[in-house]
Protein backbone atom coordinates (compact mmCIF):
# COMPACT_ATOMS: atom_id res chain seq x y z
CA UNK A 1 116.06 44.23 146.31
CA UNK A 2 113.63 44.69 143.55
CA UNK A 3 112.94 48.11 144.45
CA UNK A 4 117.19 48.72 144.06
CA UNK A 5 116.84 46.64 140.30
CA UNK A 6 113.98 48.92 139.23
CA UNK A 7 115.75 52.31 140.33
CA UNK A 8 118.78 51.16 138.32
CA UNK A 9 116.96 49.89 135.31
CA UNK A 10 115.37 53.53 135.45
CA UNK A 11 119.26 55.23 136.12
CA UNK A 12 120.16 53.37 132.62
CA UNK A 13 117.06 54.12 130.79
CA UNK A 14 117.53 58.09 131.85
CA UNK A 15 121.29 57.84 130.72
CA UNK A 16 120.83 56.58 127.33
CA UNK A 17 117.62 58.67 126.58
CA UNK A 18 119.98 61.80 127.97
CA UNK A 19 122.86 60.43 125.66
CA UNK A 20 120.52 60.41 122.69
CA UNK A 21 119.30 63.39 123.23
CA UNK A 22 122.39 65.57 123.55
CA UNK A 23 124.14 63.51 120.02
CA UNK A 24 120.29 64.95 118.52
CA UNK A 25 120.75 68.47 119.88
CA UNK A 26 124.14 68.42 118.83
CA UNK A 27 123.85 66.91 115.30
CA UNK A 28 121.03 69.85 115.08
CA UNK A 29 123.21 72.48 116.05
CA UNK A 30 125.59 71.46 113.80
CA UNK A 31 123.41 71.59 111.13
CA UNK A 32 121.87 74.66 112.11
CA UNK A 33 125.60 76.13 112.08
CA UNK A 34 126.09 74.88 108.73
CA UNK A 35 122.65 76.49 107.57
CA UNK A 36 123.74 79.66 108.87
CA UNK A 37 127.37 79.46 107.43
CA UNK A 38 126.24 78.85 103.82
CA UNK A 39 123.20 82.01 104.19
CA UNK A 40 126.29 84.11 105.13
CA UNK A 41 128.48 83.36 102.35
CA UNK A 42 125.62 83.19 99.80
CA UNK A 43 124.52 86.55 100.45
CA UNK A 44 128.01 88.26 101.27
CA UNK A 45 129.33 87.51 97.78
CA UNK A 46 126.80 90.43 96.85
CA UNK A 47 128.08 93.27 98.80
CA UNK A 48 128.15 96.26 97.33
CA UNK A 49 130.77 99.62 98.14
CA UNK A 50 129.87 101.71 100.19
CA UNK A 51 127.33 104.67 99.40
CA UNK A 52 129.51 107.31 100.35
CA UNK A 53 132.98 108.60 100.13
CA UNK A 54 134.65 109.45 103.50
CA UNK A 55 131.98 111.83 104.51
CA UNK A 56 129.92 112.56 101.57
CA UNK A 57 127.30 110.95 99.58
CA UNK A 58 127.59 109.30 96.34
CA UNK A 59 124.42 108.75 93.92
CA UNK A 60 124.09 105.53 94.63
CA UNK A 61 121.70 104.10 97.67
CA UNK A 62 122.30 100.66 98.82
CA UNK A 63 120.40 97.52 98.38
CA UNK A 64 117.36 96.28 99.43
CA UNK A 65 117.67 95.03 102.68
CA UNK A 66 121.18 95.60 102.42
CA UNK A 67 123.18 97.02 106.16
CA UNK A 68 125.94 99.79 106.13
CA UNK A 69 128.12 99.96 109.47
CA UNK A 70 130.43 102.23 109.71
CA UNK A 71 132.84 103.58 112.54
CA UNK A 72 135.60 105.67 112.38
CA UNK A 73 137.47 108.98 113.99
CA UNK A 74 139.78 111.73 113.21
CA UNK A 75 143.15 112.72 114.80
CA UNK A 76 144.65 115.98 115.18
CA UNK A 77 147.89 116.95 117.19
CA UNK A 78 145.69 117.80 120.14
CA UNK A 79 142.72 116.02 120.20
CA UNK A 80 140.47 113.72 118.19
CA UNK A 81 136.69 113.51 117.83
CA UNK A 82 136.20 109.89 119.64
CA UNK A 83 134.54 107.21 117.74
CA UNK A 84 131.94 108.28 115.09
CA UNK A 85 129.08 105.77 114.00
CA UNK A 86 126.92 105.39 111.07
CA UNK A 87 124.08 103.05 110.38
CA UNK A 88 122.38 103.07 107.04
CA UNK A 89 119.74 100.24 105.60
CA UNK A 90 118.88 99.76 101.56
CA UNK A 91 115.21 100.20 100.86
CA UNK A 92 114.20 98.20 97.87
CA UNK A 93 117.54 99.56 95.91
CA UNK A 94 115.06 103.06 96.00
CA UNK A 95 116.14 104.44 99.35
CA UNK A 96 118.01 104.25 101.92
CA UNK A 97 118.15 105.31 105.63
CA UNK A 98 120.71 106.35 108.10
CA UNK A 99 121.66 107.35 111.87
CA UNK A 100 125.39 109.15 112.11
CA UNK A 101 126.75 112.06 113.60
CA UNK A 102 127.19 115.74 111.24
CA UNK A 103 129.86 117.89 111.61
CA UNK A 104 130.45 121.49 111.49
CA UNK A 105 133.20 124.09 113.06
CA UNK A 106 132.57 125.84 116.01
CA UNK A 107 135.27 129.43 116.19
CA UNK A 108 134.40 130.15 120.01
CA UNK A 109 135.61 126.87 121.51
CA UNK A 110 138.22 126.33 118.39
CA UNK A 111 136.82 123.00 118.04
CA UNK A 112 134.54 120.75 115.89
CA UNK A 113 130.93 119.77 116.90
CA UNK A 114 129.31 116.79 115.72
CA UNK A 115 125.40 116.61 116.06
CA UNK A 116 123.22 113.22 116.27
CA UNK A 117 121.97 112.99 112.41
CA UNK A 118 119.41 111.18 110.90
CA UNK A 119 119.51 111.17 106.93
CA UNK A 120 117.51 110.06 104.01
CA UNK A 121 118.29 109.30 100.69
CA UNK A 122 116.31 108.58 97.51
CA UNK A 123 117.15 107.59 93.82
CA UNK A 124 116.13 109.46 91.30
CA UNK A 125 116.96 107.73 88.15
CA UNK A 126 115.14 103.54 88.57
CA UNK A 127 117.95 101.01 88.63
CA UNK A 128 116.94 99.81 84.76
CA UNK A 129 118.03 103.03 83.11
CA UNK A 130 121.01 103.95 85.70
CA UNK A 131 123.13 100.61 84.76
CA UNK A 132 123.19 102.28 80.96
CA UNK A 133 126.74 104.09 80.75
CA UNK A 134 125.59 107.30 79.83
CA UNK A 135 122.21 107.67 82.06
CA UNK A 136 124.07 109.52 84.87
CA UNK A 137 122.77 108.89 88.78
CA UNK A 138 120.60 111.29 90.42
CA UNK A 139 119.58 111.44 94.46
CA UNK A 140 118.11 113.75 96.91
CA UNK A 141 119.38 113.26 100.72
CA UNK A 142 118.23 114.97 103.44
CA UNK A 143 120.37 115.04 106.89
CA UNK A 144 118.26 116.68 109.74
CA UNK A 145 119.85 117.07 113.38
CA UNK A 146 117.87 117.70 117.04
CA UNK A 147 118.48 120.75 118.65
CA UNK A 148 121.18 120.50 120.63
CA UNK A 149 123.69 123.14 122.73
CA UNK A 150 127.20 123.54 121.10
CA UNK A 151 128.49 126.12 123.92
CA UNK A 152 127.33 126.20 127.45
CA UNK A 153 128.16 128.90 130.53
CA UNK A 154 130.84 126.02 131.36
CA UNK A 155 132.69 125.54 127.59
CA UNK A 156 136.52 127.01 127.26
CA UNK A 157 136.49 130.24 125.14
CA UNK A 158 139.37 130.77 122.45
CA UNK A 159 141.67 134.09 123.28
CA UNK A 160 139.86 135.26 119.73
CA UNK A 161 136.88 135.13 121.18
CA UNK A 162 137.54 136.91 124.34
CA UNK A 163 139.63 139.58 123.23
CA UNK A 164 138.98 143.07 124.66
CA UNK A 165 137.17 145.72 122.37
CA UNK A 166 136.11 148.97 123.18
CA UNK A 167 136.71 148.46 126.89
CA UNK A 168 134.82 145.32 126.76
CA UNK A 169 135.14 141.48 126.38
CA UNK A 170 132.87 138.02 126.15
CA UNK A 171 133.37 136.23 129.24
CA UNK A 172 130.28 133.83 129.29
CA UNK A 173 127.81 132.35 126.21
CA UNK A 174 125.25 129.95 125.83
CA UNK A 175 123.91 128.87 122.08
CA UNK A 176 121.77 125.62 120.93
CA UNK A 177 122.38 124.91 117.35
CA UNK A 178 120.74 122.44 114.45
CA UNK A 179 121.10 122.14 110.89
CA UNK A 180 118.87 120.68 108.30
CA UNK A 181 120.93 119.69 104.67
CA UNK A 182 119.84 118.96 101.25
CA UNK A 183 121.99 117.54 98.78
CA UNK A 184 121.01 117.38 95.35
CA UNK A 185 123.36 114.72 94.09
CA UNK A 186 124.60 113.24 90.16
CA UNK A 187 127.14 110.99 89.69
CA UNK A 188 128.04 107.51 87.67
CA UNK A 189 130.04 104.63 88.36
CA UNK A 190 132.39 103.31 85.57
CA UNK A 191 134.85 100.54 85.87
CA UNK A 192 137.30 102.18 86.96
CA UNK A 193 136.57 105.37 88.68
CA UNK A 194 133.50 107.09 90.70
CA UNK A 195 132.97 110.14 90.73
CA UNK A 196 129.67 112.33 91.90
CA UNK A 197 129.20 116.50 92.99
CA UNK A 198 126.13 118.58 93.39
CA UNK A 199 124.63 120.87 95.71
CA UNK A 200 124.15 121.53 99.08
CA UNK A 201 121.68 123.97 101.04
CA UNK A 202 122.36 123.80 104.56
CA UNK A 203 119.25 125.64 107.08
CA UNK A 204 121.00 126.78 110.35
CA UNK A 205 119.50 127.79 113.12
CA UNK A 206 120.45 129.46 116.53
CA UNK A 207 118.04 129.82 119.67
CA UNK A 208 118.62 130.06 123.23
CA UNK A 209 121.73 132.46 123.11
CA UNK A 210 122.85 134.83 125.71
CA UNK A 211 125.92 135.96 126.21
CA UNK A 212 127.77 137.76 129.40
CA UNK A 213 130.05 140.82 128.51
CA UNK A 214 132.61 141.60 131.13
CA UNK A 215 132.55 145.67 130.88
CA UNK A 216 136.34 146.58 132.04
CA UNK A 217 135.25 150.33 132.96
CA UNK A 218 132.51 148.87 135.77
CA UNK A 219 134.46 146.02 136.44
CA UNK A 220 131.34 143.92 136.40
CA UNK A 221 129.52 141.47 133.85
CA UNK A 222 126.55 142.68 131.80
CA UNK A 223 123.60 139.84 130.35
CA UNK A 224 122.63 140.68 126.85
CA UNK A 225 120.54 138.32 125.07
CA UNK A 226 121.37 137.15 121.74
CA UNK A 227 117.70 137.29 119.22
CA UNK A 228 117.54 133.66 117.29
CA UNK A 229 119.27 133.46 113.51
CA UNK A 230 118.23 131.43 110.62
CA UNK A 231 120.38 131.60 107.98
CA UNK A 232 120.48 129.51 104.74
CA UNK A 233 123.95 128.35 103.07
CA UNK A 234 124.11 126.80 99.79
CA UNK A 235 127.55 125.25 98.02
CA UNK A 236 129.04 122.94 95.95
CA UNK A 237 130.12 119.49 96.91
CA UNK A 238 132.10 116.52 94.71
CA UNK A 239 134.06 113.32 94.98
CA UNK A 240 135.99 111.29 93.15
CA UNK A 241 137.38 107.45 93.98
CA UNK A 242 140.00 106.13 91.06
CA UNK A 243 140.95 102.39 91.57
CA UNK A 244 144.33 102.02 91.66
CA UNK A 245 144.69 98.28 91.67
CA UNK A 246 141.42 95.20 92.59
CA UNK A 247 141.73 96.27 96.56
CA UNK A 248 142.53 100.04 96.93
CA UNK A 249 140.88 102.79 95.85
CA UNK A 250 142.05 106.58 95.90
CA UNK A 251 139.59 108.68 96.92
CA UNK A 252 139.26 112.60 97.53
CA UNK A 253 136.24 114.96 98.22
CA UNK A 254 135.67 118.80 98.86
CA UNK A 255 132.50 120.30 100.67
CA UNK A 256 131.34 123.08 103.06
CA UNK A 257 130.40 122.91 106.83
CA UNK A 258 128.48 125.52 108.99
CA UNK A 259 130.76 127.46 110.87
CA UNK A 260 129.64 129.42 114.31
CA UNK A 261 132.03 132.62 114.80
CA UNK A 262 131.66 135.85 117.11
CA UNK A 263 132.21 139.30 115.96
CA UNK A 264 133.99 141.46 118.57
CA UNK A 265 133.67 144.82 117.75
CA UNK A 266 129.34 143.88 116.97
CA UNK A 267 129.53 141.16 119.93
CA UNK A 268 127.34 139.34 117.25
CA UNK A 269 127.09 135.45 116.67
CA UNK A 270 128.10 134.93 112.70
CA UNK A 271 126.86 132.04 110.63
CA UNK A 272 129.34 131.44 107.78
CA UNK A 273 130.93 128.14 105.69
CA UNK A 274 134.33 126.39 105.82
CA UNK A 275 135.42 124.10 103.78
CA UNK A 276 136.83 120.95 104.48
CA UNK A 277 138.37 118.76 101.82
CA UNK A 278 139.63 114.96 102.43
CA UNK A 279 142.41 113.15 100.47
CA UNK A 280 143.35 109.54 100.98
CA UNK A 281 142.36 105.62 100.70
CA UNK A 282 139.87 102.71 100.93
CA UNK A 283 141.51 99.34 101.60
CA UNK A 284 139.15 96.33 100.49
CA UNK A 285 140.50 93.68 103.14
CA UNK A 286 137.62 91.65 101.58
CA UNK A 287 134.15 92.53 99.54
CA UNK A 288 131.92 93.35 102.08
CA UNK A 289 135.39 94.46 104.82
CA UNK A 290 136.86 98.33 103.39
CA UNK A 291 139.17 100.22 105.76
CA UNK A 292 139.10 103.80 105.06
CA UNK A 293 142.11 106.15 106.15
CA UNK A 294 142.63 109.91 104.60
CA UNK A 295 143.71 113.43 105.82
CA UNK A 296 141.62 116.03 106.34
CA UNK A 297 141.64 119.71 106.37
CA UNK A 298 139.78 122.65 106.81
CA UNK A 299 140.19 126.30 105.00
CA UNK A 300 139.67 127.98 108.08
CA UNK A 301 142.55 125.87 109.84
CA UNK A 302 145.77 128.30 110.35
CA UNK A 303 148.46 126.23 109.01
CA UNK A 304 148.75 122.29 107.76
CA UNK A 305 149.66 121.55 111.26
CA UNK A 306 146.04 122.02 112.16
CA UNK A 307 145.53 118.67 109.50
CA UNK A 308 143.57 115.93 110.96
CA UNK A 309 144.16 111.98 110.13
CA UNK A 310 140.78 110.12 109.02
CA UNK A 311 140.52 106.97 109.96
CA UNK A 312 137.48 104.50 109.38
CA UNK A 313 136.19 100.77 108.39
CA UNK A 314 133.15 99.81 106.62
CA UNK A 315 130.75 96.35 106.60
CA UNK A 316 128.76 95.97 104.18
CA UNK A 317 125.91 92.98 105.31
CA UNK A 318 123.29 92.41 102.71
CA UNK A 319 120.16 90.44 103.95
CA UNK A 320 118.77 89.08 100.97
CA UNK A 321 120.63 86.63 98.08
CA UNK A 322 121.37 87.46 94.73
CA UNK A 323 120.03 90.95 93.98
CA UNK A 324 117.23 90.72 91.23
CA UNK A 325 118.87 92.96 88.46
CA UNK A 326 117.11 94.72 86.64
CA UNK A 327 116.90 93.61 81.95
CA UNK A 328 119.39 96.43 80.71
CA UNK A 329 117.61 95.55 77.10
CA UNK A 330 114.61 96.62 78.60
CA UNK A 331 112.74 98.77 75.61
């Protein structure tokens, strides 16, 4: 009987201790929640814009400790180029550094490529002197891609491509591609507009190219091997975003991307330029929340029916509170 009293008397002492416990653990995480809640909103309210326009760079570089996250994707009437991603982080408001994906236009499979990227970006001008009106931004950015094959013995030739010359056609290629960029970047944020241009020089490089020529007179294919290229591209580049009203901004921005063609008659790999030039919107759905959504086009597209739709959103997280600004009566 005792040993029945003492087993419940130890039942009700483990229930209440357990009860106690949980309301503590509870109260904590509640607490905790709150913590975390206010952090959030203290340091969203800081958010800055984005660093770049759709898909190039503006003289700015984000804040310290500051996170860009961007996805989007572009639509055309038969395909689109999936989900794109970009990752960039604010270095002390100096630099910034970033993981995405960089495009260019590939003629033998009619198509656009998009290589892993990894970029950095550096301010030029400190942030004391560039919040003076007429002190104009100035960055360097570097995007540098792996090697990485852009047509394989498997890829779908165009008909352009293929078409018969002198008794001959290409039936078969294989090419690894990368491309290193420099932009040399000013530009100034005013009240009401944005706007930034420069220059780029864009290194490409081909290596591991052969190509298979079906020769009509032998009826068989011949292997020729295609020497590596380097060749070095340099261009022009701007943007411009004009507010239109305290959540929308119009926004519209020109530059050139490699472009990989084939000469029939020389049975040659060519490195030229396209350009490609995007006109459209970012939606602020809230400060640090921007939905981006634009159509681009190339110049060596055939028609406007060849137009893509842009479509993106960016969030802006910044990691640290109020952003020490710099005095602006600094002498």
């Amino acid at each position: 009987m005792s040993s029945s009293k003492n087993w419940i008397k130890i039942s009700c002492f483990v229930t209440m201790f357990s009860i106690i416990f949980c309301q503590i653990a509870l109260g904590q995480q509640s607490e905790t929640e709150t913590k975390i809640k206010k952090a959030f909103l203290s340091r969203i309210k800081y958010a800055s814009t984005p660093t770049k326009n759709f898909s190039t760079p503006s003289s700015r570089v984000l804040k310290s400790m500051e996170v860009m996250v961007s996805l989007g994707s572009s639509f055309g009437i038969e395909e689109n180029s999936g989900v794109l991603g970009r990752l960039a982080i604010g270095l002390g408001s100096v630099a910034e550094v970033e993981l995405t994906r960089s495009s260019f236009m590939n003629e033998l499979t009619g198509q656009q490529g998009n290589l892993p990227t990894s970029i950095f970006k550096m301010s030029l001008v400190p942030e004391r002197f560039s919040q003076y009106w007429f002190i104009p931004n100035l960055a360097l950015q570097l995007h540098s891609t792996p090697w990485q094959s852009s047509v394989n013995e498997g890829s779908r030739l165009t008909e352009s491509s293929k078409a018969s010359y002198d008794a001959s056609n290409l039936s078969r290629m294989n090419m690894d591609n990368r491309f290193t960029t420099l932009y040399g970047i000013i530009g100034k944020d005013f009240d009401f507009m944005s706007i930034n241009g420069g220059v780029t020089l864009t290194d490409v490089r081909v290596r591991n190219a052969w190509q298979w020529i079906f020769d009509q007179n032998l009826g068989r294919e011949i292997y020729y091997p295609i020497p590596e290229m380097q060749k070095n591209l340099i261009a022009p580049f701007g943007n411009i975003s004009i507010a239109a009203n305290d959540d929308t901004q119009l926004m519209g921005e020109v530059q050139a991307i490699p472009l990989i063609d084939y000469n029939i008659v020389s049975k040659q790999v060519q490195i030229k330029r396209t350009w490609r030039a995007i006109v459209g919107v970012r939606f602020f759905i809230a400060r640090w929340l921007s939905l981006d959504t634009g159509v681009k086009y190339l110049s060596s597209a055939k028609g406007i029916a060849d137009s893509e739709v842009n479509v993106g959103v960016n969030l802006m997280i910044p990691f640290k509170t109020n952003p020490k600004i710099q005095n602006t009566n600094y002498k």
